[in-house]
Protein backbone atom coordinates (compact mmCIF):
# COMPACT_ATOMS: atom_id res chain seq x y z
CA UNK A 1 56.11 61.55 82.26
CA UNK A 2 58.42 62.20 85.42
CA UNK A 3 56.66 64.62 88.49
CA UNK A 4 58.74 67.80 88.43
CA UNK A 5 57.32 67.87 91.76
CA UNK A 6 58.82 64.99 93.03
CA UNK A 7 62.47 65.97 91.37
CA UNK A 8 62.07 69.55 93.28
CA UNK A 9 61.48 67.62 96.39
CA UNK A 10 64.52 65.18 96.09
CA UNK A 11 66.81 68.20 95.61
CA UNK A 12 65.28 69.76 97.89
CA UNK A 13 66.05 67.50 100.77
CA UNK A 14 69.45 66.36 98.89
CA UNK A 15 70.37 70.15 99.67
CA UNK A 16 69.52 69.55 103.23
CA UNK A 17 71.54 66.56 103.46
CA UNK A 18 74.59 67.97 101.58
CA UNK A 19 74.67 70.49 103.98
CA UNK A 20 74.43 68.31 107.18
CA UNK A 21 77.37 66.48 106.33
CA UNK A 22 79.73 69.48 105.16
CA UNK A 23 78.81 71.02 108.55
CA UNK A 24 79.81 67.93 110.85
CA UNK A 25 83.05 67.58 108.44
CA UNK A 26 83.66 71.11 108.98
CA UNK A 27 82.98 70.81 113.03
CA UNK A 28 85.34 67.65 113.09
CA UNK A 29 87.75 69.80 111.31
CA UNK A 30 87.55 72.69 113.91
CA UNK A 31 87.44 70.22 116.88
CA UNK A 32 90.77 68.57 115.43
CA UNK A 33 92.80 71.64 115.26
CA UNK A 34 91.74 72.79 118.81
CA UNK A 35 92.68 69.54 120.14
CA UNK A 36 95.68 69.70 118.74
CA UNK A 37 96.64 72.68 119.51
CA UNK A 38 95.85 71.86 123.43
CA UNK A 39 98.20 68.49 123.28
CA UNK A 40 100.77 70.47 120.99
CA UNK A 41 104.08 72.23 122.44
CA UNK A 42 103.30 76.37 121.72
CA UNK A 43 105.08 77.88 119.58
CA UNK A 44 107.89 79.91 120.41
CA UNK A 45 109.39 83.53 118.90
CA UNK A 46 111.99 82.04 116.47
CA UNK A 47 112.93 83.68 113.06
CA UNK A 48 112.83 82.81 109.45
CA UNK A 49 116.55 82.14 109.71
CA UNK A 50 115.43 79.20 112.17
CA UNK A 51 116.28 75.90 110.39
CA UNK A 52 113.13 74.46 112.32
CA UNK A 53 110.87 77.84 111.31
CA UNK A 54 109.04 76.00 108.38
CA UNK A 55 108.73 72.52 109.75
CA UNK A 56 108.86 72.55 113.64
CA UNK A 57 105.55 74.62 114.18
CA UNK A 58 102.90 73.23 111.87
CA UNK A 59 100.31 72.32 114.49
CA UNK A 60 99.40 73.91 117.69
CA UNK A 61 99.17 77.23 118.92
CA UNK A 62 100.73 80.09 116.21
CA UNK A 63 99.29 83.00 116.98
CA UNK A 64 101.80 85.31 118.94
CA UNK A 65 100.97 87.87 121.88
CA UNK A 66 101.97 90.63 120.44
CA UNK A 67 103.73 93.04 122.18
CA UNK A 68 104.33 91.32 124.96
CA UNK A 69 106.14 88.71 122.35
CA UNK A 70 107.81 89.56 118.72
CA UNK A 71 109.39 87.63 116.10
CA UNK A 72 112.95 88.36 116.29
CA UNK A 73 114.03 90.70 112.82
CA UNK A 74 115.99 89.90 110.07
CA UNK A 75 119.67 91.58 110.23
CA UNK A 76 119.16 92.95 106.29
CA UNK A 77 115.75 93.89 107.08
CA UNK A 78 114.71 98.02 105.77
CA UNK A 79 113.36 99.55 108.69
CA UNK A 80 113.94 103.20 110.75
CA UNK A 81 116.79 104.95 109.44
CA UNK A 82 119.38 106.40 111.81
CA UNK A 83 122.65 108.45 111.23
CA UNK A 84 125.54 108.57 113.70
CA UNK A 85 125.79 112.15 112.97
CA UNK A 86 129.45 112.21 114.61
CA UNK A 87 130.61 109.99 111.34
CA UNK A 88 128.75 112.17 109.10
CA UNK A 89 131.28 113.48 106.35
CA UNK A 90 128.34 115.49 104.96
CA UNK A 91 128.88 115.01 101.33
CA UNK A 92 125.27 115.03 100.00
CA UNK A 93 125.73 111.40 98.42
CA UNK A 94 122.57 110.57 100.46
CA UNK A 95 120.52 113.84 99.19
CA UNK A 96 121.19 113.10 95.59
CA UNK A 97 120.52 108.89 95.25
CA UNK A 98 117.43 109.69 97.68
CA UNK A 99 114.27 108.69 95.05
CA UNK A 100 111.99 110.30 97.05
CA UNK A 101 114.11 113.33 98.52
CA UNK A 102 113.31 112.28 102.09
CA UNK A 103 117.15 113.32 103.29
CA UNK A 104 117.42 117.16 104.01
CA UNK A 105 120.56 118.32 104.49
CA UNK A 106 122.43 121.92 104.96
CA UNK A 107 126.23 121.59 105.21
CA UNK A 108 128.92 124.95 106.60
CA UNK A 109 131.93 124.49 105.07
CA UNK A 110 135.46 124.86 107.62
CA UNK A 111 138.45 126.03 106.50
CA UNK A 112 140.29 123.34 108.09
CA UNK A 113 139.39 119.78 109.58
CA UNK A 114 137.23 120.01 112.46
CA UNK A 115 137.97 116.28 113.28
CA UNK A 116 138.14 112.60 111.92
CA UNK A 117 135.35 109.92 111.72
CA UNK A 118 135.42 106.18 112.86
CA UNK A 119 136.90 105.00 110.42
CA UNK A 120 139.78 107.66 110.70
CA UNK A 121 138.19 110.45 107.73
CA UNK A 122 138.73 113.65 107.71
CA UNK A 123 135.83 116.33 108.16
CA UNK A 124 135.98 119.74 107.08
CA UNK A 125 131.92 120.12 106.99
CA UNK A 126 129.50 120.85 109.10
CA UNK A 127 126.24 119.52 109.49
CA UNK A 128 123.93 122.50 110.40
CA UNK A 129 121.04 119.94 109.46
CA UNK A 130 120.23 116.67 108.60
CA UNK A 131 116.52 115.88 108.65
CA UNK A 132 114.99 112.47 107.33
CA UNK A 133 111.45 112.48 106.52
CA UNK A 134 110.14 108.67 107.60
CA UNK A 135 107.11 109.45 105.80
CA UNK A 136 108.52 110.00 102.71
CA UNK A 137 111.10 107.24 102.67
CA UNK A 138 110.36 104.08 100.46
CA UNK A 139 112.87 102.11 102.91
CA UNK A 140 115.16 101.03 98.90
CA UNK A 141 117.90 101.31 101.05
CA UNK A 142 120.45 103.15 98.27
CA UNK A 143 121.54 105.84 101.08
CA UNK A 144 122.90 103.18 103.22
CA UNK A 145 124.27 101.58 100.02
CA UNK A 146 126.87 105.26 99.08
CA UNK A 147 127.29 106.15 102.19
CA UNK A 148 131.24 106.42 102.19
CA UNK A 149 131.69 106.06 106.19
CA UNK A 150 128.21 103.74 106.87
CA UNK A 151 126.92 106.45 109.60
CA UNK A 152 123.36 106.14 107.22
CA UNK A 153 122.06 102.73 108.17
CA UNK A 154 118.37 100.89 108.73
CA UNK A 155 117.82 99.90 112.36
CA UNK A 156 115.89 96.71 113.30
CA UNK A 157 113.09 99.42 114.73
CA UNK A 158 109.86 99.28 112.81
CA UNK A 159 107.49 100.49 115.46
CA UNK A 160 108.11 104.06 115.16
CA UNK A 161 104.22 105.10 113.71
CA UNK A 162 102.78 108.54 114.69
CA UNK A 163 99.11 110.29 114.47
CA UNK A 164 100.96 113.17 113.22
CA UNK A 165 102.97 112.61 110.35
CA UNK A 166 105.61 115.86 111.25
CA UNK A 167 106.78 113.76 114.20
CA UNK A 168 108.04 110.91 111.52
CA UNK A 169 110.47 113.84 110.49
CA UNK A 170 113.64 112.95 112.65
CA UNK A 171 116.47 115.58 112.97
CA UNK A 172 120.12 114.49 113.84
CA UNK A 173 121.94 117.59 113.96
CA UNK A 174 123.20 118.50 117.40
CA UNK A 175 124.04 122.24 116.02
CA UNK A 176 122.07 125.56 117.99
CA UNK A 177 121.14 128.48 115.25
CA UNK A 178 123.96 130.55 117.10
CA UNK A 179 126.52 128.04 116.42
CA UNK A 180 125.78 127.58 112.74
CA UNK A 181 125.98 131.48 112.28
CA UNK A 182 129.30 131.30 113.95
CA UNK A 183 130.99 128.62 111.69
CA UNK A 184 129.67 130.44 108.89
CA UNK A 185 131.29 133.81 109.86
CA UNK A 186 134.83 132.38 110.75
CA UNK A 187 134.49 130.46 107.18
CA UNK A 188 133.85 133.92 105.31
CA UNK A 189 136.77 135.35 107.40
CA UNK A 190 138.92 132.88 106.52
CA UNK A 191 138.45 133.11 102.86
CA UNK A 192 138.26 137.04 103.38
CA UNK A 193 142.48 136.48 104.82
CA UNK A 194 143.23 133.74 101.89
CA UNK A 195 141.77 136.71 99.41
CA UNK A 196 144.22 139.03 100.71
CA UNK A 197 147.24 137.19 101.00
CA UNK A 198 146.31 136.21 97.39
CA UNK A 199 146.53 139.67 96.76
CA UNK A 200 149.24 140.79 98.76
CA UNK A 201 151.47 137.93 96.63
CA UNK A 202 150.69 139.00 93.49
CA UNK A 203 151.38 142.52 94.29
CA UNK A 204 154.91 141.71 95.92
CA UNK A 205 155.55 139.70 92.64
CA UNK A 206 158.09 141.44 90.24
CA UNK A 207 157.30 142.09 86.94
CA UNK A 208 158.82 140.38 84.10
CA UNK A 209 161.03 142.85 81.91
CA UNK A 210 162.37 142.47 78.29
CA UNK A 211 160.43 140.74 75.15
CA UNK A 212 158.67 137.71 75.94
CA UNK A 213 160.66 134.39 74.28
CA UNK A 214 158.82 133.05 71.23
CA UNK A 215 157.32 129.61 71.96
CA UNK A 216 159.07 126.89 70.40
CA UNK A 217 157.03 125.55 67.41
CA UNK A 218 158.47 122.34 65.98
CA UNK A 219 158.64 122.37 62.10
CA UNK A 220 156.72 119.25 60.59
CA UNK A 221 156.36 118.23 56.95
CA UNK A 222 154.35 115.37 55.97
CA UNK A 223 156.24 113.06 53.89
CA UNK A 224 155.17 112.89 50.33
């Protein structure tokens, strides 16, 4: 018969042993990588788009000192969205692909074209507001993507976090309260005029004397 005592002991001190090694392999391991990252050239802030970014920097130093250094960001990446208000058109396209209704907006129409965009479009709306909610927004990117003039695009800034999350609301209307009452007013006067020159024509129209001519009705008979 075997001594389960002696088995329990063998294990016992195979543990120990098993657990001596591993730790020197795992020291030799740690002592490798910091002596290679001494003798190795530090890496440097270079982007994904980088043809050396997946093979020039696998030993060394990788950690970056943030923010005094930053990866450099991708052109298509979804970050902060901005609107050059001045090329706005205003035509709710935003508003209504907007998943998570993030985009407020509240146009005044003109009666004629206050101006032209970039791109050489005519305006006739104003924009008494255009809000974006950043702490709505699921960065999709499908404003940017109907935007008829491309004033709705995604900046490369994606520090722009807040303690309070009604500062994430950005507003890019450059329109006072008194000014937006004023469009609206000249608008209603101007369709009060178009009303009464609409008026005015039909009243100045003569009237039509004698019996009305029947409309011409062409005969047809299917063929039998």
């Amino acid at each position: 018969m075997t001594n389960p005592r002696k088995g329990a002991n063998s294990s016992y001190w195979g543990g120990i042993k098993e657990a001596i090694s591993t730790s020197i392999e795992g020291v030799k391991l740690t002592l490798d990588h910091f002596n290679k990252a001494i003798s190795k050239e530090r890496r440097q802030p270079i982007g994904t788009s980088h043809e050396d970014y997946f093979t020039k920097y696998q030993e060394g130093i990788v950690t970056m000192e943030y923010p005094r250094e930053k990866f450099p960001v991708p052109d298509v990446g979804r970050y902060k969205l901005h609107n050059e208000i001045d090329d706005c058109i205003v035509c709710d396209k935003c508003v209504k692909v907007c998943p998570v209704n993030c985009i407020d907006i509240e146009p005044v129409k003109s009666a004629e074209v206050i101006g032209t965009t970039s791109d050489g479009t005519p305006k006739r709306i104003y924009a008494a507001k255009f809000d974006i909610d950043m702490a709505k927004c699921c960065f999709c990117g499908l404003c940017t993507t109907v935007c008829p003039t491309e004033c709705l695009t995604m900046t490369k800034d994606y520090e722009f976090s807040e303690y309070d999350l009604f500062k994430l609301n950005y507003q890019f209307s450059e329109m006072t309260p008194e000014e937006v009452e004023e469009k609206k007013r000249l608008f209603e006067e101007a369709q009060a005029a178009k009303k009464q020159a609409a008026a005015k024509n039909t009243e100045a129209k003569p009237e039509s004397t004698g019996t009305a001519k029947p409309k011409f009705r062409p005969s047809f008979k299917p063929k039998v």
